[in-house]
C-alpha atoms as a PDB file:
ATOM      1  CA  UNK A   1     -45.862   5.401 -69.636  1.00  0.00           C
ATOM      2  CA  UNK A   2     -43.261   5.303 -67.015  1.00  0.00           C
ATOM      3  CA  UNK A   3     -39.503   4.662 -67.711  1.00  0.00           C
ATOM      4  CA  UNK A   4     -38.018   2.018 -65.848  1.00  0.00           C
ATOM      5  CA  UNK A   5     -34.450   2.670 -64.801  1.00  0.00           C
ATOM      6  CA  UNK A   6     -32.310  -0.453 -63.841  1.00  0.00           C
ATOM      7  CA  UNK A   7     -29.582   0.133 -61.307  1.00  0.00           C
ATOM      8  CA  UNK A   8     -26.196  -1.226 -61.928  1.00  0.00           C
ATOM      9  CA  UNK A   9     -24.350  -1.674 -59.052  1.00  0.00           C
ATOM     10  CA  UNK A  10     -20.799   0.813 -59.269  1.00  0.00           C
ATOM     11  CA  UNK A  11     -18.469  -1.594 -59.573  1.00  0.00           C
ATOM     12  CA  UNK A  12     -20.139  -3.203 -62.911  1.00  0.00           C
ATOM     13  CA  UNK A  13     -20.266  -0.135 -64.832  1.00  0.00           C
ATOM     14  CA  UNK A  14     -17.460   0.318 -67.351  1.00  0.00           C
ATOM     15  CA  UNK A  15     -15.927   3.885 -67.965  1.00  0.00           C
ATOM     16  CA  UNK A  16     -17.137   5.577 -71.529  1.00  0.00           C
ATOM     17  CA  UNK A  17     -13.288   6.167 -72.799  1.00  0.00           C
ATOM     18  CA  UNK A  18     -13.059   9.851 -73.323  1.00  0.00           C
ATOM     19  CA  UNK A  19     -10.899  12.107 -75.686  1.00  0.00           C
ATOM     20  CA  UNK A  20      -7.693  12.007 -72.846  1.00  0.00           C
ATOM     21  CA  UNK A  21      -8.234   8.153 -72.479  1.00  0.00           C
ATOM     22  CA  UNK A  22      -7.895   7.181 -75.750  1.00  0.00           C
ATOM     23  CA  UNK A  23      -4.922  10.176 -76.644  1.00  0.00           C
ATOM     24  CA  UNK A  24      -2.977   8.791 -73.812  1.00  0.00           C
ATOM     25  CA  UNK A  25      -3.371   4.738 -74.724  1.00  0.00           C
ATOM     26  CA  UNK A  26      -2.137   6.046 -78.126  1.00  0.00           C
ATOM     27  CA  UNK A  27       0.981   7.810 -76.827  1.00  0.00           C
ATOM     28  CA  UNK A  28       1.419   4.651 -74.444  1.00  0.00           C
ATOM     29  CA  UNK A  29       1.463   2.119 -77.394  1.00  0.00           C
ATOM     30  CA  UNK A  30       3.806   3.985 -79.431  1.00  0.00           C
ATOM     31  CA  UNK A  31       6.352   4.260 -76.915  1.00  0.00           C
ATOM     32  CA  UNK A  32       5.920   0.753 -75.948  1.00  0.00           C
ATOM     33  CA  UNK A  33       6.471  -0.281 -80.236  1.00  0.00           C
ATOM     34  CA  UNK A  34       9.667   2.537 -80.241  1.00  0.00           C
ATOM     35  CA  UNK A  35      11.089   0.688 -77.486  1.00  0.00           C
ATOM     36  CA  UNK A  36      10.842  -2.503 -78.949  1.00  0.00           C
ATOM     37  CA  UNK A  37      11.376  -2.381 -82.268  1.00  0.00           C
ATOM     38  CA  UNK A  38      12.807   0.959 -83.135  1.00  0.00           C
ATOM     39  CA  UNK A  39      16.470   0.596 -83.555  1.00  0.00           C
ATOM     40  CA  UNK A  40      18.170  -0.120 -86.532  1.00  0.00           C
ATOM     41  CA  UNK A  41      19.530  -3.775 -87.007  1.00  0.00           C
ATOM     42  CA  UNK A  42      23.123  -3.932 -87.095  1.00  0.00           C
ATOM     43  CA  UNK A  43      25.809  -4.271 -89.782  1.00  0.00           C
ATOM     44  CA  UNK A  44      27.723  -7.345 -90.385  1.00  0.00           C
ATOM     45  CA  UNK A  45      30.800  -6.849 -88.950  1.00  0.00           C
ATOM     46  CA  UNK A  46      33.554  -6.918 -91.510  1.00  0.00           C
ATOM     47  CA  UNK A  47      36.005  -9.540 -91.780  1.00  0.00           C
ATOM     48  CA  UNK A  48      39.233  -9.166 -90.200  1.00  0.00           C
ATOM     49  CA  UNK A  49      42.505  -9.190 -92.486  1.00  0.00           C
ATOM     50  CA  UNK A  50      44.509 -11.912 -91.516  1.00  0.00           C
ATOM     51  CA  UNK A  51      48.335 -10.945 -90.164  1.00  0.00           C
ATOM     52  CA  UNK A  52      50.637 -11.004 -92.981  1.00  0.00           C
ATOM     53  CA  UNK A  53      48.347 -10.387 -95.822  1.00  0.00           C
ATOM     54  CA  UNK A  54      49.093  -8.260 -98.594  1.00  0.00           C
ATOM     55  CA  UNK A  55      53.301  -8.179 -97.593  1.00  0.00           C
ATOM     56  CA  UNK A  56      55.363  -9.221 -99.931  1.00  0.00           C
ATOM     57  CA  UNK A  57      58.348 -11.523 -98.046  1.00  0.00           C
ATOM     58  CA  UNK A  58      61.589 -13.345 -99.598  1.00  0.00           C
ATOM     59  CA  UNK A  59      61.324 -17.377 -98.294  1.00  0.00           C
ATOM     60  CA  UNK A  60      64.518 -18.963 -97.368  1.00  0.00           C
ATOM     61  CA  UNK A  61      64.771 -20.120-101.420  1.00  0.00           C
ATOM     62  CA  UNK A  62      64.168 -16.833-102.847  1.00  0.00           C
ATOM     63  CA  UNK A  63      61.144 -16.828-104.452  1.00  0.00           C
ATOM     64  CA  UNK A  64      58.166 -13.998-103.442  1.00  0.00           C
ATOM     65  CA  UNK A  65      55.182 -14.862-101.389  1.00  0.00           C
ATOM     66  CA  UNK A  66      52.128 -12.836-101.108  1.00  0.00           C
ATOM     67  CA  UNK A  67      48.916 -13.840 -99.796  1.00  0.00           C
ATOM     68  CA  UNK A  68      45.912 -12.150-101.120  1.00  0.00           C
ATOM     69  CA  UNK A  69      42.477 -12.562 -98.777  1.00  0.00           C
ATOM     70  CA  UNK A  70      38.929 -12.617-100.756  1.00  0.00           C
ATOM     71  CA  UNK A  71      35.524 -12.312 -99.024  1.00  0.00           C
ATOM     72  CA  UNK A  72      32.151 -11.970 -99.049  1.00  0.00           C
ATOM     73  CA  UNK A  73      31.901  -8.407-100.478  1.00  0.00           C
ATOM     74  CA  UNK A  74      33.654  -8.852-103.704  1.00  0.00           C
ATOM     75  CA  UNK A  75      37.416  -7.564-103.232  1.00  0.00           C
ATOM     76  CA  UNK A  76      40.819  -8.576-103.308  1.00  0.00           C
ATOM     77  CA  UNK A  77      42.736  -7.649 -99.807  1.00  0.00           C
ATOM     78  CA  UNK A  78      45.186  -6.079-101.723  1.00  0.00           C
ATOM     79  CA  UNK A  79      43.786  -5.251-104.661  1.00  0.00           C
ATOM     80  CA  UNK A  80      47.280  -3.949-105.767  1.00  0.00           C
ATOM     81  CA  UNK A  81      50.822  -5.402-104.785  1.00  0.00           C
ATOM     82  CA  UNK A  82      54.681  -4.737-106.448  1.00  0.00           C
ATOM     83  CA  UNK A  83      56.773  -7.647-106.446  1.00  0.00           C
ATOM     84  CA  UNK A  84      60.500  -8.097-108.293  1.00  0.00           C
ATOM     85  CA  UNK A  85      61.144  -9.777-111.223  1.00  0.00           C
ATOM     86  CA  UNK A  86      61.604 -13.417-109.942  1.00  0.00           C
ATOM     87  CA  UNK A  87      59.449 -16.232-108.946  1.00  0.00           C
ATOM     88  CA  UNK A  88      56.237 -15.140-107.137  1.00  0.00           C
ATOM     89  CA  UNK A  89      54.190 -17.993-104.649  1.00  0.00           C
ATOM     90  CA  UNK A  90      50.799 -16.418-104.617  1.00  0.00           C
ATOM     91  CA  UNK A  91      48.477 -17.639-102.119  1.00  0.00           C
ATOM     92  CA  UNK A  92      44.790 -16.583-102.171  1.00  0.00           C
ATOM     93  CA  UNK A  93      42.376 -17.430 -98.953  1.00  0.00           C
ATOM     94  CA  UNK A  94      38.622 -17.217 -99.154  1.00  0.00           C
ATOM     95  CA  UNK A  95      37.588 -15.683 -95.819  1.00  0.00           C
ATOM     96  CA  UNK A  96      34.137 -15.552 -97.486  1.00  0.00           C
ATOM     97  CA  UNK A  97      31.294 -16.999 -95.568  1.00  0.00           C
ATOM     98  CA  UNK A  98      29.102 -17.343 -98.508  1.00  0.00           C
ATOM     99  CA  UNK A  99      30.844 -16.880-101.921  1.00  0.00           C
ATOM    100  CA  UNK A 100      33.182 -18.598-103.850  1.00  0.00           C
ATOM    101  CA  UNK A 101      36.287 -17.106-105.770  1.00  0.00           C
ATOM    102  CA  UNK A 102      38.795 -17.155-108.195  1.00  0.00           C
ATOM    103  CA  UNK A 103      41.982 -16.136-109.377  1.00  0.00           C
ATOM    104  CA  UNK A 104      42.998 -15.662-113.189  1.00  0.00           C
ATOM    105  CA  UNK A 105      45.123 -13.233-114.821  1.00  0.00           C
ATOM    106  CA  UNK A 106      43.512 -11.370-117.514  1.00  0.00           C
ATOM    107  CA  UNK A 107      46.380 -11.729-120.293  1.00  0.00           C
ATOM    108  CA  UNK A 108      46.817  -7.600-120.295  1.00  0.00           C
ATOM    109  CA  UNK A 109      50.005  -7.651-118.774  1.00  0.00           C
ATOM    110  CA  UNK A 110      53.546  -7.705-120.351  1.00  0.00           C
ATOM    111  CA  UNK A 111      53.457 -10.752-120.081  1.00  0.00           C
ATOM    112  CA  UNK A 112      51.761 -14.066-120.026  1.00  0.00           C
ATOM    113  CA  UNK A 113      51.106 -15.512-116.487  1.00  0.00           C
ATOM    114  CA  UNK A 114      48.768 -18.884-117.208  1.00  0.00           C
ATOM    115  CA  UNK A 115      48.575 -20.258-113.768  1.00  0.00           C
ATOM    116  CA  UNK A 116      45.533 -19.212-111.726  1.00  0.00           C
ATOM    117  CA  UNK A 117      42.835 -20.811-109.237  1.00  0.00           C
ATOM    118  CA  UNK A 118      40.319 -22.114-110.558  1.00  0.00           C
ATOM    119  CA  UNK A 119      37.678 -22.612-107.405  1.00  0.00           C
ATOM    120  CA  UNK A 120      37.847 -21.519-103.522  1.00  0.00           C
ATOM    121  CA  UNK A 121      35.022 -22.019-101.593  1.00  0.00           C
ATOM    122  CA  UNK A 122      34.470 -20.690 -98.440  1.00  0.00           C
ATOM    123  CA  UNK A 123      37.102 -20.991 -95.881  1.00  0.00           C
ATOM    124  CA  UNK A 124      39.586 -22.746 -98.617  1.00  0.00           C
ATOM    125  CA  UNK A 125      42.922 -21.504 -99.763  1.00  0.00           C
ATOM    126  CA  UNK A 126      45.337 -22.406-102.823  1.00  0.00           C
ATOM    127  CA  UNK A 127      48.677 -21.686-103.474  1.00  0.00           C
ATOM    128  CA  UNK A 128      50.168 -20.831-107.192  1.00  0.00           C
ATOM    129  CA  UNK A 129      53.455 -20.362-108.567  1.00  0.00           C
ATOM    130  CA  UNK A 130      54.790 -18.693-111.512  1.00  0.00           C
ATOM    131  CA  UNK A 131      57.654 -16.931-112.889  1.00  0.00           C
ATOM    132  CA  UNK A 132      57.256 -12.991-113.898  1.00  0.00           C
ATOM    133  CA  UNK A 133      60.381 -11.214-115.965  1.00  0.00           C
ATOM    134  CA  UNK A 134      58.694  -8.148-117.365  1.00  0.00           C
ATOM    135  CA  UNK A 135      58.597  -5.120-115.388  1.00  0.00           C
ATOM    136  CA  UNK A 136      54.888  -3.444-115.944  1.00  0.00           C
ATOM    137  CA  UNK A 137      51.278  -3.988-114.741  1.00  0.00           C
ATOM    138  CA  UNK A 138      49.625  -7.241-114.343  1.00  0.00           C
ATOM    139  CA  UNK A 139      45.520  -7.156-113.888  1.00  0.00           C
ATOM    140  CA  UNK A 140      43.966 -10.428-112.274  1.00  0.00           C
ATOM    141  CA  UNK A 141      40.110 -10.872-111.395  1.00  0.00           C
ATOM    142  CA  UNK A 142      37.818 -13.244-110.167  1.00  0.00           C
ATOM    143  CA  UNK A 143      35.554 -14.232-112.957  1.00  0.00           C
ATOM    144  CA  UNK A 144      33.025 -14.821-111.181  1.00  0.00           C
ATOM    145  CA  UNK A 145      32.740 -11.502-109.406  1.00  0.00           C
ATOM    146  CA  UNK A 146      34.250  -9.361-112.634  1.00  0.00           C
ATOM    147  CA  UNK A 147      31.286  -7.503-113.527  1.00  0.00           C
ATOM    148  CA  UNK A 148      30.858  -6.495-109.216  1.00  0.00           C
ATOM    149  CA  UNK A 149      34.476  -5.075-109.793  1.00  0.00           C
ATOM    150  CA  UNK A 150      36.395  -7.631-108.041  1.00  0.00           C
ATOM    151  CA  UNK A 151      39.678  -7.009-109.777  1.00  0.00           C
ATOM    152  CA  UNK A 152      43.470  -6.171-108.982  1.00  0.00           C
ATOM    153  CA  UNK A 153      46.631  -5.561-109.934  1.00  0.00           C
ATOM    154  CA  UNK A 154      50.196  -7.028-109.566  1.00  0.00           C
ATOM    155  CA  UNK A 155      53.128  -4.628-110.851  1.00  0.00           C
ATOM    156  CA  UNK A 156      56.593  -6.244-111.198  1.00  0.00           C
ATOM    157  CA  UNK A 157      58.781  -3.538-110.698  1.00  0.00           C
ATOM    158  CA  UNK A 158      61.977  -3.578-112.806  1.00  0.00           C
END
């Protein structure tokens, strides 16, 4: 019996990948998948306190005004602030792009304070005014937030 032997013409014959071939398409791919995908995503930028927040200032009739700033990671910007015994304009502004906030005093303080804010959604602010006499500490929290620790405190200093 003979063996017949076709002839393929050169250019129609493939190349048998060998050990370096296929080692060197490897190393190829995985630089090609590091430099697409391998850096790390970046962080949400923070938001930006507003100018003015967290001073205490005297208004032209004498009463207090603080604005507090709330946001998306569950905090009060301050969390802690010393006013005077007087009459306190509190405003709160929900820089949050996603949650919504509140603003009640928890009763722990020397005193009553029964005004609060009830509801700020995103990009909304409110404005509350009370009266505060007794010198001492004077928690507040969202309720919403209370168990994530989103909490402060007001001192009147006396």
């Amino acid at each position: 019996m003979s063996s017949r032997r076709t002839l393929v013409p050169h250019s129609a014959r493939r190349p048998v990948p060998g050990p370096r071939s296929k080692a060197a398409g490897l190393a190829a791919a995985l630089v090609l998948l590091t430099g697409c995908g391998g850096a790390e995503p970046e962080a949400a930028a923070a938001p930006t306190t507003s100018a003015g927040v967290g001073v205490v200032t005297t208004a032209a009739d004498g009463v207090q005004e603080i604005t507090l700033q709330t946001q998306d990671d569950y905090t009060f910007v301050p969390d802690t602030f010393t006013v005077a015994p007087g009459t306190v304009r509190l405003t709160v502004v929900n820089v949050a792009e996603q949650m919504t906030h509140n603003l009640e005093f928890d009763g722990d303080g020397p005193e009553p304070i029964e005004e609060g804010i009830d509801f700020l959604g995103p990009g909304q602010e409110e404005t509350i005014e009370f009266e505060v006499t007794a010198a001492g500490d004077h928690p507040f929290t969202c309720t919403f937030h209370a168990q994530l620790g989103q909490t402060g405190v007001m001192t009147v200093a006396g």
